[in-house]
Protein backbone atom coordinates (compact mmCIF):
# COMPACT_ATOMS: atom_id res chain seq x y z
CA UNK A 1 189.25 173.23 155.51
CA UNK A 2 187.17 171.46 152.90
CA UNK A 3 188.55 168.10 154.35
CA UNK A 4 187.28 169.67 157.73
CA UNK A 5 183.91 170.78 156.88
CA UNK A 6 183.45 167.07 155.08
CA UNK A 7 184.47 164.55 158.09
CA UNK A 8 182.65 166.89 160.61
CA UNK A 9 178.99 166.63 158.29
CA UNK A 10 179.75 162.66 157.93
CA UNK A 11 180.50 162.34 161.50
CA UNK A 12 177.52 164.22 162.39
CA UNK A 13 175.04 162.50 159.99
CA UNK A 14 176.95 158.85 160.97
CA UNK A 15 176.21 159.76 164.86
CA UNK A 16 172.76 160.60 163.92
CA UNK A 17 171.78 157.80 162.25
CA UNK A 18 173.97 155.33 165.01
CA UNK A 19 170.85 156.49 167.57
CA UNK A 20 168.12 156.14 164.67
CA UNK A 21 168.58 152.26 164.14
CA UNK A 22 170.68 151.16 167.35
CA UNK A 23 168.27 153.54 169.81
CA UNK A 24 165.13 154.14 168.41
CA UNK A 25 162.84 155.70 170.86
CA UNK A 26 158.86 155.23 170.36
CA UNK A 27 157.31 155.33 173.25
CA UNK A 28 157.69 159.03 174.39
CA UNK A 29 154.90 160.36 176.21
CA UNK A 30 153.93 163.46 173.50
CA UNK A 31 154.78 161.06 170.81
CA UNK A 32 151.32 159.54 169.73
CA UNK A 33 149.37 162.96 170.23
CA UNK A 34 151.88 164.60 167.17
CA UNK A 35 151.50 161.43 165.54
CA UNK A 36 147.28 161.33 165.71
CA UNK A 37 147.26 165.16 164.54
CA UNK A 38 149.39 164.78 162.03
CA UNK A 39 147.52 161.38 160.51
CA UNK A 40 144.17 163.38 160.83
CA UNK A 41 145.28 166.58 159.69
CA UNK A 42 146.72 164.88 156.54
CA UNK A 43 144.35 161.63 156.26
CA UNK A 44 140.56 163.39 157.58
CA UNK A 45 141.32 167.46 157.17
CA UNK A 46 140.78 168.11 160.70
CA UNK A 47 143.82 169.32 163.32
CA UNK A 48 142.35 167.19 165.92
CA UNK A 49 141.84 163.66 168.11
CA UNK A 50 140.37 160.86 168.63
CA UNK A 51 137.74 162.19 171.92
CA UNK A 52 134.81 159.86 173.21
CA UNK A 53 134.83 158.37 169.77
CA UNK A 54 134.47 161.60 167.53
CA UNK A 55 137.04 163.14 165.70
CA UNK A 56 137.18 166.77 167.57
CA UNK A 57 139.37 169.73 166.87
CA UNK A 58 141.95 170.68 169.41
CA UNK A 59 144.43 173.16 170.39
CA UNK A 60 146.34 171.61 172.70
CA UNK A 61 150.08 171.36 170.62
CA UNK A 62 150.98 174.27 168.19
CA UNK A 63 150.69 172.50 164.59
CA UNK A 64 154.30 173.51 163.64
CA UNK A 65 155.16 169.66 164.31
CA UNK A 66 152.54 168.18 163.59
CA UNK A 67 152.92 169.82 159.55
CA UNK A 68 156.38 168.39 159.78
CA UNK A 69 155.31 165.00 160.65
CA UNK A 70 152.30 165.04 157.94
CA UNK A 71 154.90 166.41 155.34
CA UNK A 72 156.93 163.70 155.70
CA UNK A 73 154.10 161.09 155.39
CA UNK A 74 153.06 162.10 152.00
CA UNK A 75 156.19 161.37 150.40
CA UNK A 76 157.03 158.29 152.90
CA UNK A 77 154.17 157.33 154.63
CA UNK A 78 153.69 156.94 158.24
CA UNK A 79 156.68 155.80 159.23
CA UNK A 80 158.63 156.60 162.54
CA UNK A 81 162.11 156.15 160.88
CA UNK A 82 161.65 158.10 157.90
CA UNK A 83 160.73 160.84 160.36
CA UNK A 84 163.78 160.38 162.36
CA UNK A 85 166.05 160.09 159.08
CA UNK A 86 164.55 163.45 158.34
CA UNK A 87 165.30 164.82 161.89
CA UNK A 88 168.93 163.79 161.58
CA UNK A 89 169.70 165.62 158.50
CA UNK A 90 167.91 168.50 160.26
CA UNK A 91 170.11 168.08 163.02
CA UNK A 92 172.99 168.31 160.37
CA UNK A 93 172.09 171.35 158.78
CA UNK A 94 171.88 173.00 162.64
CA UNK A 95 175.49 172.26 163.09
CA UNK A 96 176.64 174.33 159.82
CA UNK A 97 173.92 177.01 161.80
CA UNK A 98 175.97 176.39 164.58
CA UNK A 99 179.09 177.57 163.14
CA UNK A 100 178.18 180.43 161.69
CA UNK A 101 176.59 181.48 164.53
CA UNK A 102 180.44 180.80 166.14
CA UNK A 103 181.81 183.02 163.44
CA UNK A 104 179.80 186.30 164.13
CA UNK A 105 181.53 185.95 167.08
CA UNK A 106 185.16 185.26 166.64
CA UNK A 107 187.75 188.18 165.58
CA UNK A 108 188.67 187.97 161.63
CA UNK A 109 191.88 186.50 162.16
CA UNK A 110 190.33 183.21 163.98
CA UNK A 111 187.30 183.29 162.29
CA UNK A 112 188.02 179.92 160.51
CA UNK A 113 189.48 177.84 163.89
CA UNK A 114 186.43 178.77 165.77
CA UNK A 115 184.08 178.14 162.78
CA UNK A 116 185.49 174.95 162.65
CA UNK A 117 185.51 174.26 166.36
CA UNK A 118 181.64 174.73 166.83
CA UNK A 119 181.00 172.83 163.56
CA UNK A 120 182.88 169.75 165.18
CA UNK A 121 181.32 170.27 168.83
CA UNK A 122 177.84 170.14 167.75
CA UNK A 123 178.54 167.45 164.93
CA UNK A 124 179.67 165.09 167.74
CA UNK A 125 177.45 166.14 170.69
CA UNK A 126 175.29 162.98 171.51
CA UNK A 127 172.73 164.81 173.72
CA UNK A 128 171.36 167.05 170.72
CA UNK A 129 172.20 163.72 168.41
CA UNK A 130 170.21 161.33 170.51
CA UNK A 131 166.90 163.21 170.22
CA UNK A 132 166.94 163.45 166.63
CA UNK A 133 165.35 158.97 167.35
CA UNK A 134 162.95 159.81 168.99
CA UNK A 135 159.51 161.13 167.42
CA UNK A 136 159.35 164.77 169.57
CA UNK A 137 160.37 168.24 168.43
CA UNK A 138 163.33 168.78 170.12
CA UNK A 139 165.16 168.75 166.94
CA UNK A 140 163.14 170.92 164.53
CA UNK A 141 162.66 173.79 167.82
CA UNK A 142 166.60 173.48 168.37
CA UNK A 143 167.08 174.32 164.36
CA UNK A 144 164.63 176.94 164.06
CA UNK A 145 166.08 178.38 167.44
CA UNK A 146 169.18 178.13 166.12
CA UNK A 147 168.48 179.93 162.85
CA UNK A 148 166.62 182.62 164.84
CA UNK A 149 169.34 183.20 166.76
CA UNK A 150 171.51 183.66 164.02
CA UNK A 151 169.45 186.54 162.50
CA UNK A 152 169.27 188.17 165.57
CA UNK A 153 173.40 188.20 165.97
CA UNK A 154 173.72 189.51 162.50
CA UNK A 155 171.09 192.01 163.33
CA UNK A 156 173.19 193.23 166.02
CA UNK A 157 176.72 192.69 164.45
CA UNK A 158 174.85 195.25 161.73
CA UNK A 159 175.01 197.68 164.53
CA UNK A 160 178.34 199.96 164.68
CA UNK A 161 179.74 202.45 166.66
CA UNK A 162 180.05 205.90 165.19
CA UNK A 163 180.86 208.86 167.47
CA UNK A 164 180.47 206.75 170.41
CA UNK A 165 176.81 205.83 169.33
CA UNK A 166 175.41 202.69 168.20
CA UNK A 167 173.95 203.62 164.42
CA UNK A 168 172.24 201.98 161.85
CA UNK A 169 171.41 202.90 158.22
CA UNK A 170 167.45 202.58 157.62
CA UNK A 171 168.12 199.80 154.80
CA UNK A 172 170.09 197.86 156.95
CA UNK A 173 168.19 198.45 160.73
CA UNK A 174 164.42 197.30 159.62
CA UNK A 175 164.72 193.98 157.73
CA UNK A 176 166.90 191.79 160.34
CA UNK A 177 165.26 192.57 162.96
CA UNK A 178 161.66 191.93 161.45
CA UNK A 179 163.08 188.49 159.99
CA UNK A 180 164.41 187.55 163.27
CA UNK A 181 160.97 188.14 164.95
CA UNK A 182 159.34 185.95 162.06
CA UNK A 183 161.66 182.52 162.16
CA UNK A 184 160.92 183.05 166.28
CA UNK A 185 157.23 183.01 165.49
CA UNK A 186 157.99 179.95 163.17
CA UNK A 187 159.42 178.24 165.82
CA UNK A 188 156.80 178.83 168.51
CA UNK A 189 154.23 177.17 166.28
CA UNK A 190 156.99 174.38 167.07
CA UNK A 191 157.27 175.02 170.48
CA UNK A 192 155.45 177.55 172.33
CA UNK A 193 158.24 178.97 174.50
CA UNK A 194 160.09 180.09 171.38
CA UNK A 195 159.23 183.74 171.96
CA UNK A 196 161.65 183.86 175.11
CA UNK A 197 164.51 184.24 172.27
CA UNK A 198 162.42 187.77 171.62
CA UNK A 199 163.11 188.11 175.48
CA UNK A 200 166.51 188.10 175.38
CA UNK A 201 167.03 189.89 172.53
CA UNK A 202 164.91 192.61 174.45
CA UNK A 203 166.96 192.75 177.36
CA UNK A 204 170.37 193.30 175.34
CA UNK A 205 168.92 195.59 173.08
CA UNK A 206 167.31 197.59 176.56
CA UNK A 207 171.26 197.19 178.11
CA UNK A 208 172.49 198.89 174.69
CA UNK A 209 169.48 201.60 174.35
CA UNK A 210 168.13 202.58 178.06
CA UNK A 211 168.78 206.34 177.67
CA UNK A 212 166.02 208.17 176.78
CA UNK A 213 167.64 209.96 173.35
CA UNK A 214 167.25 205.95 172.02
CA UNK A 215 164.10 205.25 173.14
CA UNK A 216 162.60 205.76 169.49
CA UNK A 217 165.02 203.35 168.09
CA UNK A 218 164.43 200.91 170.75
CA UNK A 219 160.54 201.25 170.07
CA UNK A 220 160.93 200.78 166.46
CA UNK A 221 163.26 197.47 167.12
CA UNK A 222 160.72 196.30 169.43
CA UNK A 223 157.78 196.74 166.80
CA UNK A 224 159.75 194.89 164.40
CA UNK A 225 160.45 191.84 166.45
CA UNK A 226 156.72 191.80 167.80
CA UNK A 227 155.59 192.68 164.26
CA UNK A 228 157.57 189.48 162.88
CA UNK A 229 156.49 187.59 166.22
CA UNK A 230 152.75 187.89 165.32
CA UNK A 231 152.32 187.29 161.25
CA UNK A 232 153.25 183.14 161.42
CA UNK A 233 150.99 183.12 164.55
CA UNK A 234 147.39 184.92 162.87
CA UNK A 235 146.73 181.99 160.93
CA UNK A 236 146.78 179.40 163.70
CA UNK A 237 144.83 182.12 166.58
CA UNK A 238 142.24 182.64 163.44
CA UNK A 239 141.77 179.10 163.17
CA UNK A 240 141.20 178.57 166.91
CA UNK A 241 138.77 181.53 166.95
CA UNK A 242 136.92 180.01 164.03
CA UNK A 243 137.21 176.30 164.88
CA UNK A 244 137.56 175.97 168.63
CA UNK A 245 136.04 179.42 169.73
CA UNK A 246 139.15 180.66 171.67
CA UNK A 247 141.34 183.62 171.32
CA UNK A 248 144.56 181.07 171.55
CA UNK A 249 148.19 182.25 169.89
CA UNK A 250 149.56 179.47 171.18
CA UNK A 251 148.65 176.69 173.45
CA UNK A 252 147.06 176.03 176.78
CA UNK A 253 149.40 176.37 179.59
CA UNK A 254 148.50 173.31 180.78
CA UNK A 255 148.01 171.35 177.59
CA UNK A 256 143.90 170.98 179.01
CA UNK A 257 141.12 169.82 176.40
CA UNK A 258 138.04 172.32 177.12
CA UNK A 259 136.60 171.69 180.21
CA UNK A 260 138.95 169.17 181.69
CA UNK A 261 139.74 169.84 185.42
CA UNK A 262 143.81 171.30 186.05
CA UNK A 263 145.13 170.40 189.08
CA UNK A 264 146.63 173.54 190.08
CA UNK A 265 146.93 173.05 193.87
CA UNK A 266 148.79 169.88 193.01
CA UNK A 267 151.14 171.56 190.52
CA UNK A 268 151.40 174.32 193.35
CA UNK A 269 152.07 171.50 195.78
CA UNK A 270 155.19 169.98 193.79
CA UNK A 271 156.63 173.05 193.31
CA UNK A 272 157.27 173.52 196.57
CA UNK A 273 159.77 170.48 196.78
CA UNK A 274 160.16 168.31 193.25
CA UNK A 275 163.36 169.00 191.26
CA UNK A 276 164.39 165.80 190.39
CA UNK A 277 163.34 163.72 186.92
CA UNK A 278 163.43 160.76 188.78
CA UNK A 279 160.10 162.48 190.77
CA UNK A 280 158.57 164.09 187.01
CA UNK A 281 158.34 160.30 186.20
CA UNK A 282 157.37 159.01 189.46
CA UNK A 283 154.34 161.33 190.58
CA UNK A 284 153.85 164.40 188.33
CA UNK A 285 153.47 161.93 185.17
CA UNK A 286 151.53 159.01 187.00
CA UNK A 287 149.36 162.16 188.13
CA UNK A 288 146.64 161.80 185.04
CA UNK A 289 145.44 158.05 185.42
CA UNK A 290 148.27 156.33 187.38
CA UNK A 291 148.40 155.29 191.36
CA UNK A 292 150.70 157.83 192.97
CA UNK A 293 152.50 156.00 196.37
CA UNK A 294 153.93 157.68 199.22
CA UNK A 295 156.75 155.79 199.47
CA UNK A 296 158.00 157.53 196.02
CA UNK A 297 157.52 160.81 197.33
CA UNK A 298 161.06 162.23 199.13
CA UNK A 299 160.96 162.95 202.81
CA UNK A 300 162.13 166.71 201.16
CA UNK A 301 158.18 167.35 200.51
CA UNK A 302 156.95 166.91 204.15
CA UNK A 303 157.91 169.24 207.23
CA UNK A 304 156.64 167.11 209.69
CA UNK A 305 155.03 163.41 210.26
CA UNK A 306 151.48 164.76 210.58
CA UNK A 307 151.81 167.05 207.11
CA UNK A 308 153.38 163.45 205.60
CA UNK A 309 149.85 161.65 207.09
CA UNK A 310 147.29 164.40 205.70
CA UNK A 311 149.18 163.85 201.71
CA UNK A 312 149.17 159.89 202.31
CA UNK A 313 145.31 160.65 203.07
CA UNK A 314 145.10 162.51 199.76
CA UNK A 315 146.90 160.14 197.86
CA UNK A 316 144.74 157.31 198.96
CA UNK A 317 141.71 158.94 198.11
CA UNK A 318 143.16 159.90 194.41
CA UNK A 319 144.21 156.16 194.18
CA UNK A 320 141.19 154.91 194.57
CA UNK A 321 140.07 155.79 190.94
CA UNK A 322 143.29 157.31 190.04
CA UNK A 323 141.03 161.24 189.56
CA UNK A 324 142.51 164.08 190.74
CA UNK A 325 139.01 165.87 191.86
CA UNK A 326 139.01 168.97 192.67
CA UNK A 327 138.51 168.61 196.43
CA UNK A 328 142.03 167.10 196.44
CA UNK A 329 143.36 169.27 194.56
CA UNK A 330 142.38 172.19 197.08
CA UNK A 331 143.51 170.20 199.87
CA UNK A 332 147.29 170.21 197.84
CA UNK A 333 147.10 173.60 197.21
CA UNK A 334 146.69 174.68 200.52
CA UNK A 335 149.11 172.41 201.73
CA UNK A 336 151.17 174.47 199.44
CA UNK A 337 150.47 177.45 201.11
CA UNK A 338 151.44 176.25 204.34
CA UNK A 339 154.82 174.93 202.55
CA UNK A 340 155.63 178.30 201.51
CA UNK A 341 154.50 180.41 204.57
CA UNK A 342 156.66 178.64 206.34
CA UNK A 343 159.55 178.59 203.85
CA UNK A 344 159.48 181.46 201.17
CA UNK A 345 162.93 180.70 200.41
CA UNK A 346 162.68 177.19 199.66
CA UNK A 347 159.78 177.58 196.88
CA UNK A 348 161.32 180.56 195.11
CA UNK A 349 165.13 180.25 195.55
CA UNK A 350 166.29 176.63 196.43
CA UNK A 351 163.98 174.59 194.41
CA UNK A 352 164.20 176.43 191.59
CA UNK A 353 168.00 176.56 192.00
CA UNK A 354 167.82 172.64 192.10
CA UNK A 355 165.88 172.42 189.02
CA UNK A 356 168.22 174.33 187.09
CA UNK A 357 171.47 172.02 188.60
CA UNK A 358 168.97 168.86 187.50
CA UNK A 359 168.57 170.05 183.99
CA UNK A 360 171.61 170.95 183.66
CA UNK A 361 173.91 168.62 185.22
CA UNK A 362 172.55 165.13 184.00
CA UNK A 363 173.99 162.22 182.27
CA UNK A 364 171.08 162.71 179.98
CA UNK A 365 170.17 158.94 179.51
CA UNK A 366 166.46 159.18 179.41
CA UNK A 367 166.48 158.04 175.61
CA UNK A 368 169.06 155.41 176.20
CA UNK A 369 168.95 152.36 177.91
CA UNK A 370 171.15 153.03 180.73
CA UNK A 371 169.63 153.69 184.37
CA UNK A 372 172.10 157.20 184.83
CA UNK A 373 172.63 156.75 188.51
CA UNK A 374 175.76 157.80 189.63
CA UNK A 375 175.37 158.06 193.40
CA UNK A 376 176.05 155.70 195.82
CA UNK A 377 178.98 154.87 193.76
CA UNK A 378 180.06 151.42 195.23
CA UNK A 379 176.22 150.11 194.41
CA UNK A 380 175.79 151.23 190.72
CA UNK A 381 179.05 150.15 190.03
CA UNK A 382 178.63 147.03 190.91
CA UNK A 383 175.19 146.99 189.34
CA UNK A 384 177.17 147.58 186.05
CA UNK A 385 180.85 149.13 185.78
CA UNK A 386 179.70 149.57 181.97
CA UNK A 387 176.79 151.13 182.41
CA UNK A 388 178.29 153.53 185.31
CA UNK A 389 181.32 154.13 183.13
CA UNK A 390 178.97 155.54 180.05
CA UNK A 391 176.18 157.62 182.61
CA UNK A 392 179.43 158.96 184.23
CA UNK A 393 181.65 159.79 181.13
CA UNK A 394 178.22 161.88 179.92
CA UNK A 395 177.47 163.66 182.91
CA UNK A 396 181.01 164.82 182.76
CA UNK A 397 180.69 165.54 179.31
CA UNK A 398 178.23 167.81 180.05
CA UNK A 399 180.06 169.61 183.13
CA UNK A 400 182.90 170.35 179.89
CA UNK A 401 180.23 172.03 177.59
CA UNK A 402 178.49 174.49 180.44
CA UNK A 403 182.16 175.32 181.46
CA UNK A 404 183.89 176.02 178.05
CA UNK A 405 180.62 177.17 177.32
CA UNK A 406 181.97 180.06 179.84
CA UNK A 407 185.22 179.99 179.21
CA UNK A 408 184.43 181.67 175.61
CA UNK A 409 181.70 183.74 177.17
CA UNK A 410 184.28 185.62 178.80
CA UNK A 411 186.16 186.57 175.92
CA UNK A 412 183.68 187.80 173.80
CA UNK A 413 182.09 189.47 176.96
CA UNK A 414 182.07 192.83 175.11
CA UNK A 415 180.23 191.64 171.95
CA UNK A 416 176.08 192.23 172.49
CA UNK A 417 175.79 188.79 169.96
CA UNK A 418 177.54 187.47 172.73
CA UNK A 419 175.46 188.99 175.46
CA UNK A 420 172.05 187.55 173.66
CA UNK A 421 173.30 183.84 173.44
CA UNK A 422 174.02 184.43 177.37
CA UNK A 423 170.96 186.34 178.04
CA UNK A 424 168.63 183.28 176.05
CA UNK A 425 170.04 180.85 178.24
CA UNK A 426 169.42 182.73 181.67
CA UNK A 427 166.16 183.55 180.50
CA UNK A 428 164.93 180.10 179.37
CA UNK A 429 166.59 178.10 182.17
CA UNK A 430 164.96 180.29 184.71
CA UNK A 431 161.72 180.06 182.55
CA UNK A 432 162.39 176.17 182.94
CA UNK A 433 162.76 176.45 186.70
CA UNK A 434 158.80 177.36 186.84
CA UNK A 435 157.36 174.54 184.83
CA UNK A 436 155.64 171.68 186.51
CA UNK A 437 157.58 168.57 184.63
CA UNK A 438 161.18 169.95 184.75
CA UNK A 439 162.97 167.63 182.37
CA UNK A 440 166.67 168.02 180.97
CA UNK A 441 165.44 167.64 177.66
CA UNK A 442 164.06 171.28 177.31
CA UNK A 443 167.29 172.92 177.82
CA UNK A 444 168.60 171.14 174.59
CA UNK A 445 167.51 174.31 172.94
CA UNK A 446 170.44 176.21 174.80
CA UNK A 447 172.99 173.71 173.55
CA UNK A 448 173.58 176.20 170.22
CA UNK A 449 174.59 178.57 172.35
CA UNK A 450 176.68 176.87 174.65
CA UNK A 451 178.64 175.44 171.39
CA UNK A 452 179.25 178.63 169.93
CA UNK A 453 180.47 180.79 173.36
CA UNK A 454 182.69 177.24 173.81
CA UNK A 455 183.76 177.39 170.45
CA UNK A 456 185.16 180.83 170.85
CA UNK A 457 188.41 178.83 173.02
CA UNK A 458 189.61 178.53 169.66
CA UNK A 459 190.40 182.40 169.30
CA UNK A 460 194.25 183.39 169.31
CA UNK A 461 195.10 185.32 172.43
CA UNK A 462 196.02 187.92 169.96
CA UNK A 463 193.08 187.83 168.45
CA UNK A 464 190.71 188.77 171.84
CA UNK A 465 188.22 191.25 170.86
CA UNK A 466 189.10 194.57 173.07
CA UNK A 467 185.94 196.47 171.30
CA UNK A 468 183.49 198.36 173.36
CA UNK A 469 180.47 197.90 172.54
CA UNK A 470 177.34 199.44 174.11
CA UNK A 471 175.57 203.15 173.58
């Protein structure tokens, strides 16, 4: 096992660093915001940027990052690669998070095999590996979601049936749970959206506890997680009351600087048809600053020639200084209305339902320099057989994880650890579905999950859990 555990940390560190020095990613769009707050945090004292020529205090991104990035500048300066040398060994330690969250899992007699199993399929997943070169925090919010997960499945593996009940001793009942809700309020000052790991949690927890006679014990749980939720978040909301004047826990929705105009009717507007990332980069990023043409737009987000006319009229207006005023943006947001009035379904069911097959299902090439399209297959083939060879070996690559992903989902069906790793994923991929920039990157976070329910393939027939688990 020893031999095991070594070649799977090498190969994950050696994959890691392959992406950091032959793929090297600096131009992501977040990128130079965590970079400025980080060198003024650390170089001028002030969590802020560069606005109109004075350095002013925002509140925009969580500082969780940000402290990572200055960290590493004090003992390596200001370097992009030192911070993506530090990401991969973070990515490294995930994978040994990975497996252990595999083991709570597995039955005692296969503990080891699927231990092993999820150490190798996250060591040697280049999806999660590929973001570790690029300066973002997809790779600190995967470990601290990770790790948070973790605590929450030993927090419910502490649970045992007695009687037919679900019982805890006190020593054992208060301290998981009020860790667990502490590394998820860690991680949201990474990412904001850590907290739907809390919602998850929630729902198994209400599955295991909805009849009345456990109501206490579910209110006491509760406390605890919202308790442990809250104490990493009070400094940052008392520095934004103090500093910036706004009860903020986290960050605006909309990432706004006070008093900058957000196009809500436009947001509204693309919800009603964009799913693709090919569209996120085409119009919803060109948006702030950037001519937005008609011919980019798919004939999917018109119903007729004359609605297709009245957002060509809009879009020439915004393209003549590139400013999404808000007469425009009322004029989107009603054609919204219209969009949806007509077709309910198709703005709450079947674009969201997109969304979540385009996140999903995805080569996952937007760090690499390969163009992903698989479709028509005769032209991209003969673009570049290599090319469509890699994009297509990746996007079924990713096909295998979701569907051994739940292949061991279904044999640990039983197990409420199981049940929350399912749960998180729902719950955040349907959280996805409602955000304005879909991109496949921010289901990344799920991929801890999906390696240890795939990992759990590895269990002996034998060795199937038949436990009932519940009230």
């Amino acid at each position: 096992m020893r031999a095991h555990v070594t070649g799977a940390v090498l190969a994950a560190f050696a994959l890691r660093l392959y992406f950091v020095w032959r793929f090297p990613f600096y131009e992501a769009g977040d990128t130079p915001i965590y970079q400025q707050l980080a060198h003024n945090w650390l170089r001028h004292g002030v969590y802020g940027l560069e606005i109109s020529g004075h350095l002013t205090p925002v509140d925009i991104r969580v500082p969780g990052y940000p402290a990572f990035l200055a960290a590493i500048y004090v003992f390596f300066g200001e370097s992009a690669r030192a911070v993506m040398v530090a990401q991969a060994l973070v990515g490294v330690l995930t994978c040994f998070l990975v497996a252990a969250m595999a083991a709570v899992l597995a039955p005692k007699e296969s503990r080891r095999r699927v231990t092993m199993a999820a150490l190798w399929l996250a060591a040697l997943c280049p999806f999660t590996a590929n973001y570790t070169a690029v300066v973002l925090t997809e790779t600190l919010t995967i470990f601290l979601g990770t790790l948070a997960l973790l605590v929450l499945m030993e927090a419910l593996r502490g649970m045992r049936q007695a009687k037919g009940l679900v019982s805890q001793t006190e020593a054992s009942s208060r301290m998981p749970w009020l860790m667990g809700g502490m590394v998820v309020g860690f991680g949201t000052l990474v990412r904001p959206e850590t907290p739907l790991i809390l919602a998850a949690a929630g729902a198994v927890l209400v599955a295991l506890w909805w009849r009345p006679k456990n109501w206490p014990r579910l209110l006491q749980t509760g406390t605890l997680l919202a308790v442990g939720l809250i104490l990493p978040l009070l400094p940052w909301a008392a520095r934004n009351w103090r500093v910036v004047h706004t009860v903020q826990f986290l960050a605006p929705r909309y990432t706004e600087l006070p008093g900058e105009f957000t196009p809500h009717g436009f947001y509204a507007w693309s919800g009603t048809w964009l799913w693709r990332f090919r569209d996120v980069y085409q119009v919803m990023w060109n948006q702030d600053g950037e001519e937005i043409h008609i011919e980019d737009i798919p004939a999917s987000a018109f119903d007729s020639s004359a609605e297709r006319a009245r957002v060509a009229t809009l879009l020439a207006a915004y393209n003549e200084d590139t400013d999404m005023t808000p007469e425009i943006d009322r004029e989107f947001g009603e054609i919204a209305r219209e969009r949806t009035a007509r077709h309910p379904l198709r703005t709450y069911f079947t674009v969201p339902l997109l969304r979540c097959f385009s996140m999903w299902f995805t080569p996952r090439v937007e760090m690499l320099p390969l163009s992903g399209k698989l479709w028509p297959i005769g032209y991209w083939w003969e673009d570049s057989p290599s090319q469509y060879c890699y994009s297509l070996g990746l996007f079924v690559l990713g096909i295998a994880y979701a569907l051994m992903a739940l292949g061991g989902a279904w044999r640990v069906r039983r197990d409420p650890a199981a049940l929350l790793l399912v749960a998180y994923i729902v719950i955040r991929t349907a959280f996805l579905t409602t955000v304005e920039t879909p991109e496949p990157r921010y289901v990344l976070e799920c991929f801890p999950a999906v390696f240890a329910l795939a990992a759990q393939l590895w269990t002996r027939k034998d060795g199937w859990r038949a436990d009932s688990y519940g009230e």
